[in-house]
PDB file of N, CA and C in Angstrom:
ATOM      1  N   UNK A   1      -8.015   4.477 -10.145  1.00  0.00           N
ATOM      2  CA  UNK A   1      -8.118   3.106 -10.542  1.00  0.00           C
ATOM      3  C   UNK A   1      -8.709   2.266  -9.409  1.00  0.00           C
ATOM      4  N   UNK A   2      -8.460   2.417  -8.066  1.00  0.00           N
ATOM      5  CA  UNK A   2      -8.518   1.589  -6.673  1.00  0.00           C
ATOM      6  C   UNK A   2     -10.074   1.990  -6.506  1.00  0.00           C
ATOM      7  N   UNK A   3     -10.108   3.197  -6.771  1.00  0.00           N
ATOM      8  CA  UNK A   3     -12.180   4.291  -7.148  1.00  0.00           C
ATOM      9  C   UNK A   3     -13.036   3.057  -7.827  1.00  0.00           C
ATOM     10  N   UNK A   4     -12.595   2.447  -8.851  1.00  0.00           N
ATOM     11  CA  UNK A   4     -13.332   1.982  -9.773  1.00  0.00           C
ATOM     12  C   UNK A   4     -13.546   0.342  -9.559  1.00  0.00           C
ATOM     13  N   UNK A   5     -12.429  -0.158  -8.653  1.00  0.00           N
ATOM     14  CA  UNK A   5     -12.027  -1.815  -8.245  1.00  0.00           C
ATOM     15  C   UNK A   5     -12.962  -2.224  -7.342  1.00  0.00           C
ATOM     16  N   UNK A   6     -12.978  -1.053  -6.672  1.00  0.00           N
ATOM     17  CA  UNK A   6     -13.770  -0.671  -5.336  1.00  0.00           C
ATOM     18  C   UNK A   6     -15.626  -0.616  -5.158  1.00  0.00           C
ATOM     19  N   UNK A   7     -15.452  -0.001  -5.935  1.00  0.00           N
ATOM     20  CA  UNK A   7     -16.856   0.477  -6.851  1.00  0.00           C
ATOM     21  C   UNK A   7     -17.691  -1.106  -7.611  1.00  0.00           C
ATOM     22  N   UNK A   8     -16.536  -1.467  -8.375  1.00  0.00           N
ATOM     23  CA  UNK A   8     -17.227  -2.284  -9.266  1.00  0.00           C
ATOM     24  C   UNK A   8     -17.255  -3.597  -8.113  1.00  0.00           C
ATOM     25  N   UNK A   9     -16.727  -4.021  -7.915  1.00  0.00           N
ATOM     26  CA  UNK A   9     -16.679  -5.149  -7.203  1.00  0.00           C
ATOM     27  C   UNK A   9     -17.601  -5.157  -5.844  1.00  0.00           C
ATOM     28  N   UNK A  10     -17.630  -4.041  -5.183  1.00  0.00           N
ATOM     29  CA  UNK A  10     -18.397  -3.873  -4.167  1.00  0.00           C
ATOM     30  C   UNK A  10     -19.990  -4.551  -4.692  1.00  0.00           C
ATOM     31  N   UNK A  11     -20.763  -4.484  -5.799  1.00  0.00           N
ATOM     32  CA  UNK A  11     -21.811  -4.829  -6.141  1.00  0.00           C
ATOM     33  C   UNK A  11     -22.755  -3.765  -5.480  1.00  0.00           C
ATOM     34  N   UNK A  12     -22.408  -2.645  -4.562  1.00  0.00           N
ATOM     35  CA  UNK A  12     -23.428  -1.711  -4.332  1.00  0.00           C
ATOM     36  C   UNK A  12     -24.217  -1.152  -5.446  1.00  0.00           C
ATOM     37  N   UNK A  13     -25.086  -1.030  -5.641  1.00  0.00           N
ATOM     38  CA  UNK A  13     -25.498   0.565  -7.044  1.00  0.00           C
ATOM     39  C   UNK A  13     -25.036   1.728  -6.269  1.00  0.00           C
ATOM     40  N   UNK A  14     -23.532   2.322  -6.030  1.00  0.00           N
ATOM     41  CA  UNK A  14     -23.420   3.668  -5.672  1.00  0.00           C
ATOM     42  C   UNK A  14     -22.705   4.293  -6.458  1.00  0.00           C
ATOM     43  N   UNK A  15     -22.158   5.855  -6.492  1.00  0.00           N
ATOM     44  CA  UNK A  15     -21.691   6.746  -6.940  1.00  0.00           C
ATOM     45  C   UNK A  15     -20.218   6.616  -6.705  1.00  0.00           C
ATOM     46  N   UNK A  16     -19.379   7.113  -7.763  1.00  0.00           N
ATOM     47  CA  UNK A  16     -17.519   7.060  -7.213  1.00  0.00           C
ATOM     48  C   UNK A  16     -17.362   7.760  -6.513  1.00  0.00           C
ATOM     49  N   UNK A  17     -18.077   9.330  -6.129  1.00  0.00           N
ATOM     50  CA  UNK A  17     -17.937   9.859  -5.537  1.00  0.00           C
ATOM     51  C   UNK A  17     -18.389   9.288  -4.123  1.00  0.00           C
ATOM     52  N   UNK A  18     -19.094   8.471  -3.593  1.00  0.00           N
ATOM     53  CA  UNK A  18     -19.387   7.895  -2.193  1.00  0.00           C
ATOM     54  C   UNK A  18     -18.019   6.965  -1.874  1.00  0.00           C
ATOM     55  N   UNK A  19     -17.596   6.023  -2.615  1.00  0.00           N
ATOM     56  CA  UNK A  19     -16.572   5.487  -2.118  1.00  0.00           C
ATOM     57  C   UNK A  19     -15.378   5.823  -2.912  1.00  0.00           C
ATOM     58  N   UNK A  20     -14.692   7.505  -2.188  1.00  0.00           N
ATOM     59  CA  UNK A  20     -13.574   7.450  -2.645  1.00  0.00           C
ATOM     60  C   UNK A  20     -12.614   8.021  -1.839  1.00  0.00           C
ATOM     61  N   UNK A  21     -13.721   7.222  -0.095  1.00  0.00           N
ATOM     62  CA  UNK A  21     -13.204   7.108   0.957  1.00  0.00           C
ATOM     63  C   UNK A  21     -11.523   6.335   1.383  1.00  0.00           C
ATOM     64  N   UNK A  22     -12.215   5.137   0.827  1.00  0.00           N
ATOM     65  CA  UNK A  22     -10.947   4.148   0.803  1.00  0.00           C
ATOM     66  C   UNK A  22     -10.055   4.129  -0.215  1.00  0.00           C
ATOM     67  N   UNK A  23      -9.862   4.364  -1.530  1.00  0.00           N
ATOM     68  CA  UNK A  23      -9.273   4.429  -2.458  1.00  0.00           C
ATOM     69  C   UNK A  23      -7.986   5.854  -1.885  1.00  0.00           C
ATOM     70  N   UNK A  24      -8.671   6.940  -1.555  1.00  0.00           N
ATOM     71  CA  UNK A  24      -7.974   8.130  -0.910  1.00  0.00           C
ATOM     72  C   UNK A  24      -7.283   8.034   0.415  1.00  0.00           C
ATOM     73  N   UNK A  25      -7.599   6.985   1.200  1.00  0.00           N
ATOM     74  CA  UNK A  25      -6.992   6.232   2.274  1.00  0.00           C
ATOM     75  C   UNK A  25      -5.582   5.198   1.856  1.00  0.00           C
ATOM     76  N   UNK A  26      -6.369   4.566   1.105  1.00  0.00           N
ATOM     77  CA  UNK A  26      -5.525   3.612   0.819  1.00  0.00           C
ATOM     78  C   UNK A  26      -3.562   4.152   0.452  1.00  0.00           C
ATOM     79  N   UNK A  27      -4.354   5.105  -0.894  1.00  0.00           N
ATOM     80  CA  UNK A  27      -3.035   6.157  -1.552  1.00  0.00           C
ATOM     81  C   UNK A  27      -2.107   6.399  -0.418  1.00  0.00           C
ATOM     82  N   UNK A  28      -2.927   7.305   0.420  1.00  0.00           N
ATOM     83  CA  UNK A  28      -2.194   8.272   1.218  1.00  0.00           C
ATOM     84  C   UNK A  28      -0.959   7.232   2.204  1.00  0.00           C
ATOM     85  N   UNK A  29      -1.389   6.047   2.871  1.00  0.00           N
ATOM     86  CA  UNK A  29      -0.619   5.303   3.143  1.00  0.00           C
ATOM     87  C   UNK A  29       0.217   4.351   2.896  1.00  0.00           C
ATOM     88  N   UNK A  30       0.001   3.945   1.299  1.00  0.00           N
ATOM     89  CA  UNK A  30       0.681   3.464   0.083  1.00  0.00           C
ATOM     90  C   UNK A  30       2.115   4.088  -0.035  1.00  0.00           C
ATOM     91  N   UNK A  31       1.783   5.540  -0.219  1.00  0.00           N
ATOM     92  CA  UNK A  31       2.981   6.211  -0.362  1.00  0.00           C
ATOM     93  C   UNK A  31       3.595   6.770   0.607  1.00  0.00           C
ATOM     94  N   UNK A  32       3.275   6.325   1.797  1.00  0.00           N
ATOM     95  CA  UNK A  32       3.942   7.291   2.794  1.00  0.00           C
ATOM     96  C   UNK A  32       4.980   6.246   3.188  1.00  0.00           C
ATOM     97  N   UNK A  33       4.420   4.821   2.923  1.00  0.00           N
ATOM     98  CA  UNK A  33       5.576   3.568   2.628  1.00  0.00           C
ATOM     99  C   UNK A  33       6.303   3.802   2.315  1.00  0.00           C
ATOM    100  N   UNK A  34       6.072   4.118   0.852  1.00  0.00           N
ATOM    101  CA  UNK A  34       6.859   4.339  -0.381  1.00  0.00           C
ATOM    102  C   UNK A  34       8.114   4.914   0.032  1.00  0.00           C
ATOM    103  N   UNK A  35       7.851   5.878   0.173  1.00  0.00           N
ATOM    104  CA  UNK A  35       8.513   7.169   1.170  1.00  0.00           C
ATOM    105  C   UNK A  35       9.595   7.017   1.839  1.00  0.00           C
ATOM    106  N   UNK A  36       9.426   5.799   2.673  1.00  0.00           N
ATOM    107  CA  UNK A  36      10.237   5.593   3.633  1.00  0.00           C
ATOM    108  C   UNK A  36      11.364   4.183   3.640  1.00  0.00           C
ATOM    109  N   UNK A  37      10.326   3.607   2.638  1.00  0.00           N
ATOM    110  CA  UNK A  37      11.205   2.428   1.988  1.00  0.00           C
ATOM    111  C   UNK A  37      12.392   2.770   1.006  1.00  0.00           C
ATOM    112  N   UNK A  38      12.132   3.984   0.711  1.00  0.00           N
ATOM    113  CA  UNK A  38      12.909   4.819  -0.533  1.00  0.00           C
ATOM    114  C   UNK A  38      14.114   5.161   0.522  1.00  0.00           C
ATOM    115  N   UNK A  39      13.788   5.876   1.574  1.00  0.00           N
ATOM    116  CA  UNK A  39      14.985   6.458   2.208  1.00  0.00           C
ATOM    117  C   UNK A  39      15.621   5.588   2.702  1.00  0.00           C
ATOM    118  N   UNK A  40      15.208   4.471   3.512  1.00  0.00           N
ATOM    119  CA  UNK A  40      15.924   2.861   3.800  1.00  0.00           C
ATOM    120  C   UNK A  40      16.706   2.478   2.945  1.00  0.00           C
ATOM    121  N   UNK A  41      16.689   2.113   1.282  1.00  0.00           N
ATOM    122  CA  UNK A  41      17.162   1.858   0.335  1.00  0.00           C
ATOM    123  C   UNK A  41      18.160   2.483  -0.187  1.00  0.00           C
ATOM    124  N   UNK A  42      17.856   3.802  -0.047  1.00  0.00           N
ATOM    125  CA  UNK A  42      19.179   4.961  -0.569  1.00  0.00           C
ATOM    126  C   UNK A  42      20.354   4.940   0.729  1.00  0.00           C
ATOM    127  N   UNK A  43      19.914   4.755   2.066  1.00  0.00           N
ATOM    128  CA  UNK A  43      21.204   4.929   3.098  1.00  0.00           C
ATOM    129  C   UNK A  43      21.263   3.524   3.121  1.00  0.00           C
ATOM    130  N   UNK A  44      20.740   1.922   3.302  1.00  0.00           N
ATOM    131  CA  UNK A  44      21.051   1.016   3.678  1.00  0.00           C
ATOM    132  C   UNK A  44      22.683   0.574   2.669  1.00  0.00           C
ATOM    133  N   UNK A  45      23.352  -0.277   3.917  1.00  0.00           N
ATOM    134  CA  UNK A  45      24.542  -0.953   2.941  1.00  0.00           C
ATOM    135  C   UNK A  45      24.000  -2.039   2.279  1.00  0.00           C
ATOM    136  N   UNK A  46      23.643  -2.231   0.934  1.00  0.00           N
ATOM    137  CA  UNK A  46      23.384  -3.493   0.954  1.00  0.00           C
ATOM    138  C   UNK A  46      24.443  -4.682   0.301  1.00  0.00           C
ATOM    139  N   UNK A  47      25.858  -3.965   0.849  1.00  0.00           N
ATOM    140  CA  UNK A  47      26.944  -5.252   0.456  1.00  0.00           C
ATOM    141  C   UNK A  47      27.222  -6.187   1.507  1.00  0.00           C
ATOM    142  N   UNK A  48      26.335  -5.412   3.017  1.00  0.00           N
ATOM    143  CA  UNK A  48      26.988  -6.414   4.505  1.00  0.00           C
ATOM    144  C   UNK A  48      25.686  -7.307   4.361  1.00  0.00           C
ATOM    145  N   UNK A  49      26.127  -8.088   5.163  1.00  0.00           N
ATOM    146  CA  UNK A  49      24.924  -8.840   5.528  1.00  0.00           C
ATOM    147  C   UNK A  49      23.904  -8.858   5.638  1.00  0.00           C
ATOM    148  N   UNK A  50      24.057  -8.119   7.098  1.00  0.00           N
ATOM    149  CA  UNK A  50      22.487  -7.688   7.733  1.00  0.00           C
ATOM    150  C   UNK A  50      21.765  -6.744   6.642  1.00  0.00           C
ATOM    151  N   UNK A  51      22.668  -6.042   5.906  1.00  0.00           N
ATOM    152  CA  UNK A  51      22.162  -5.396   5.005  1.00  0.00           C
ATOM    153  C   UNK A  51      21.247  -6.264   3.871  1.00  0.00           C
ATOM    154  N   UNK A  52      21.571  -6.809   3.355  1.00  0.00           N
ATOM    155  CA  UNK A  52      20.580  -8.085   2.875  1.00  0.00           C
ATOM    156  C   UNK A  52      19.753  -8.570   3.508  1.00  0.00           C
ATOM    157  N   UNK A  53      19.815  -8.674   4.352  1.00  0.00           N
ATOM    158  CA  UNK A  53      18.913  -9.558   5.578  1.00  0.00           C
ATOM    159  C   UNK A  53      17.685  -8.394   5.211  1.00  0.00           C
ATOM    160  N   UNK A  54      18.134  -7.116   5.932  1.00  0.00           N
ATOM    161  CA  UNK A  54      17.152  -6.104   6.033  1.00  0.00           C
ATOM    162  C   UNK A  54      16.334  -6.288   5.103  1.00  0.00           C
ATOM    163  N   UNK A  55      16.864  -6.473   3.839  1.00  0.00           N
ATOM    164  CA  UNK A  55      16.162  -5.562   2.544  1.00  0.00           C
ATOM    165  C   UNK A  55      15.351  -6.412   2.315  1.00  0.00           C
ATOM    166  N   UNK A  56      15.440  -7.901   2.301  1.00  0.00           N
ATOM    167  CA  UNK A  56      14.185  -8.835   2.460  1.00  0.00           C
ATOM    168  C   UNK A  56      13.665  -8.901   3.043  1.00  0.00           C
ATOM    169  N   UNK A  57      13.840  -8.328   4.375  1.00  0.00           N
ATOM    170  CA  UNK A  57      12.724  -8.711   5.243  1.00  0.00           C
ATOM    171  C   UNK A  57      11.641  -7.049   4.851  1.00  0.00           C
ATOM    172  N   UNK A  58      12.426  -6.090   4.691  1.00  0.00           N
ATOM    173  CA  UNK A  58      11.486  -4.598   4.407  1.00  0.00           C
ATOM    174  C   UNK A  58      10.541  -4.772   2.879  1.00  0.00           C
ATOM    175  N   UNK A  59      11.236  -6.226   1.892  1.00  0.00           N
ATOM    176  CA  UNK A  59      10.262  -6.033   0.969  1.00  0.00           C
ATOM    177  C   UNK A  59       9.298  -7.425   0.998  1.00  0.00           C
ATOM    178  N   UNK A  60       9.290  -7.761   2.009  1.00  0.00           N
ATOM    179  CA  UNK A  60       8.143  -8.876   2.303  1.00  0.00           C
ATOM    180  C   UNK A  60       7.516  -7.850   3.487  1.00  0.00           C
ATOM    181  N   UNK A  61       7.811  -7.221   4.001  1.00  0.00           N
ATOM    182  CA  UNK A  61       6.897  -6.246   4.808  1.00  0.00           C
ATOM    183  C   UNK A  61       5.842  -5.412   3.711  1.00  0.00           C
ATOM    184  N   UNK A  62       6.657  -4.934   3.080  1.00  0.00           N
ATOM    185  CA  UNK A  62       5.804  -4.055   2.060  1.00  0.00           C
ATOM    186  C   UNK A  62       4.652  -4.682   1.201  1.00  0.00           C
ATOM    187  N   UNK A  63       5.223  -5.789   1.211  1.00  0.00           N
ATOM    188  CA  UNK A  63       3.941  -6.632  -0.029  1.00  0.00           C
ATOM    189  C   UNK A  63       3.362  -6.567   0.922  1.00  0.00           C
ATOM    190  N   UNK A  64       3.195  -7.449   1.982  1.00  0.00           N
ATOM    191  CA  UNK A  64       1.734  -7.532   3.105  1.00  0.00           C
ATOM    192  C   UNK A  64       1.552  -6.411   3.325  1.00  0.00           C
ATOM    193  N   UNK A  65       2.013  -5.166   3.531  1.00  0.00           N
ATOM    194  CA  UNK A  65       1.680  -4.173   3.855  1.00  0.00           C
ATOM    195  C   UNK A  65       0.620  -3.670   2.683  1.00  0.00           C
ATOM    196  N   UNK A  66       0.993  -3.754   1.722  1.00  0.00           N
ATOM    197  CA  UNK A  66       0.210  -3.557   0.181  1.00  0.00           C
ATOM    198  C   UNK A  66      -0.726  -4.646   0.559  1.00  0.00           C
ATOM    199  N   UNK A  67      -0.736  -5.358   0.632  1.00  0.00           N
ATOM    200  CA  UNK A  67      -1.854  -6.733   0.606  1.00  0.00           C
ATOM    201  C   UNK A  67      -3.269  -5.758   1.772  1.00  0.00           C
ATOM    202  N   UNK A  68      -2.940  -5.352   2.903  1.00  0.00           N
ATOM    203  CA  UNK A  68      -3.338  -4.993   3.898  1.00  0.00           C
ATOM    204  C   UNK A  68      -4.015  -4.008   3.393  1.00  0.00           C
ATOM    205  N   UNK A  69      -2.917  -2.712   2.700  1.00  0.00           N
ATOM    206  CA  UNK A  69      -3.948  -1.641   2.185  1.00  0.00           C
ATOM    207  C   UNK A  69      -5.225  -1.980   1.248  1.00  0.00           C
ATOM    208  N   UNK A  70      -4.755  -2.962   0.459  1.00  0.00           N
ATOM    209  CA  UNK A  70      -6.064  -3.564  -0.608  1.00  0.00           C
ATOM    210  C   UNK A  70      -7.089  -3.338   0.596  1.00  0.00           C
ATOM    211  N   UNK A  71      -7.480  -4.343   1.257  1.00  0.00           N
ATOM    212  CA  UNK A  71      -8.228  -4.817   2.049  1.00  0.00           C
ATOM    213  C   UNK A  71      -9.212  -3.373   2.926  1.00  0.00           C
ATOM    214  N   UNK A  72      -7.991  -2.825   3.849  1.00  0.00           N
ATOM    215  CA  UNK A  72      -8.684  -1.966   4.523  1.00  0.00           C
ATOM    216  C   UNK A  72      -8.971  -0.615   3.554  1.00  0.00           C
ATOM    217  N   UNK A  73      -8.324  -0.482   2.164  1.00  0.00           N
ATOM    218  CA  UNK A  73      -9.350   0.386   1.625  1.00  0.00           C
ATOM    219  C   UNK A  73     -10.764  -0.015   0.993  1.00  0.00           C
ATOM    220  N   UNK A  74     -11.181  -1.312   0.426  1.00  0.00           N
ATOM    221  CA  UNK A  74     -12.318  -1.781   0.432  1.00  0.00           C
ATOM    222  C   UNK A  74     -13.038  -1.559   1.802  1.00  0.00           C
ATOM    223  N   UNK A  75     -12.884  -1.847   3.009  1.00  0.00           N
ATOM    224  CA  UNK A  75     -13.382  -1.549   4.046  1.00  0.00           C
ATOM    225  C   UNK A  75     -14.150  -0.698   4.524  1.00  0.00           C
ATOM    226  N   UNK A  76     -13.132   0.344   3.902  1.00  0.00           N
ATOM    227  CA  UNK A  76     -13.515   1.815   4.081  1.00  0.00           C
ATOM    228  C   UNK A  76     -14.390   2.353   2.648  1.00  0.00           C
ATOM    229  N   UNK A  77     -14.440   1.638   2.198  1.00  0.00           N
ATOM    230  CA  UNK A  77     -15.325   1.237   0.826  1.00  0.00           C
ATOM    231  C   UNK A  77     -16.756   1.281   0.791  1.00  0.00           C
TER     232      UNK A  77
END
């Protein structure tokens, strides 16, 4: 899908296969987030405090972090 966003919007005339540099970039560090935000979530307490505290601050990390991947996989685009 990120192949085709990438592609179309770029306004190049190229092939999916040329930019599916960044789209395959993008993934790979998308989910390695994923990954780790998952394991944060399953051990964090989130009835204490800081435990709350955390969990907002790890899912306003993640959106910019997502915001970021947009970007630098067009880049690599």
């Amino acid at each position: 899908m990120f192949a085709l966003i990438y592609n179309i919007l770029s306004g190049c005339p190229d092939t999916i296969q040329n930019s599916m540099g960044g789209p395959l970039c993008r993934n790979r560090f998308y989910y390695d987030c994923l990954i780790w935000l998952t394991l944060y979530f399953s051990l964090a307490k989130p009835y204490s405090a800081y435990g709350i505290a955390g969990s907002l601050v790890l899912i306003l990390l993640w959106v910019n972090y997502s915001c970021l991947l947009l970007f630098i996989g067009a880049e690599f685009t």
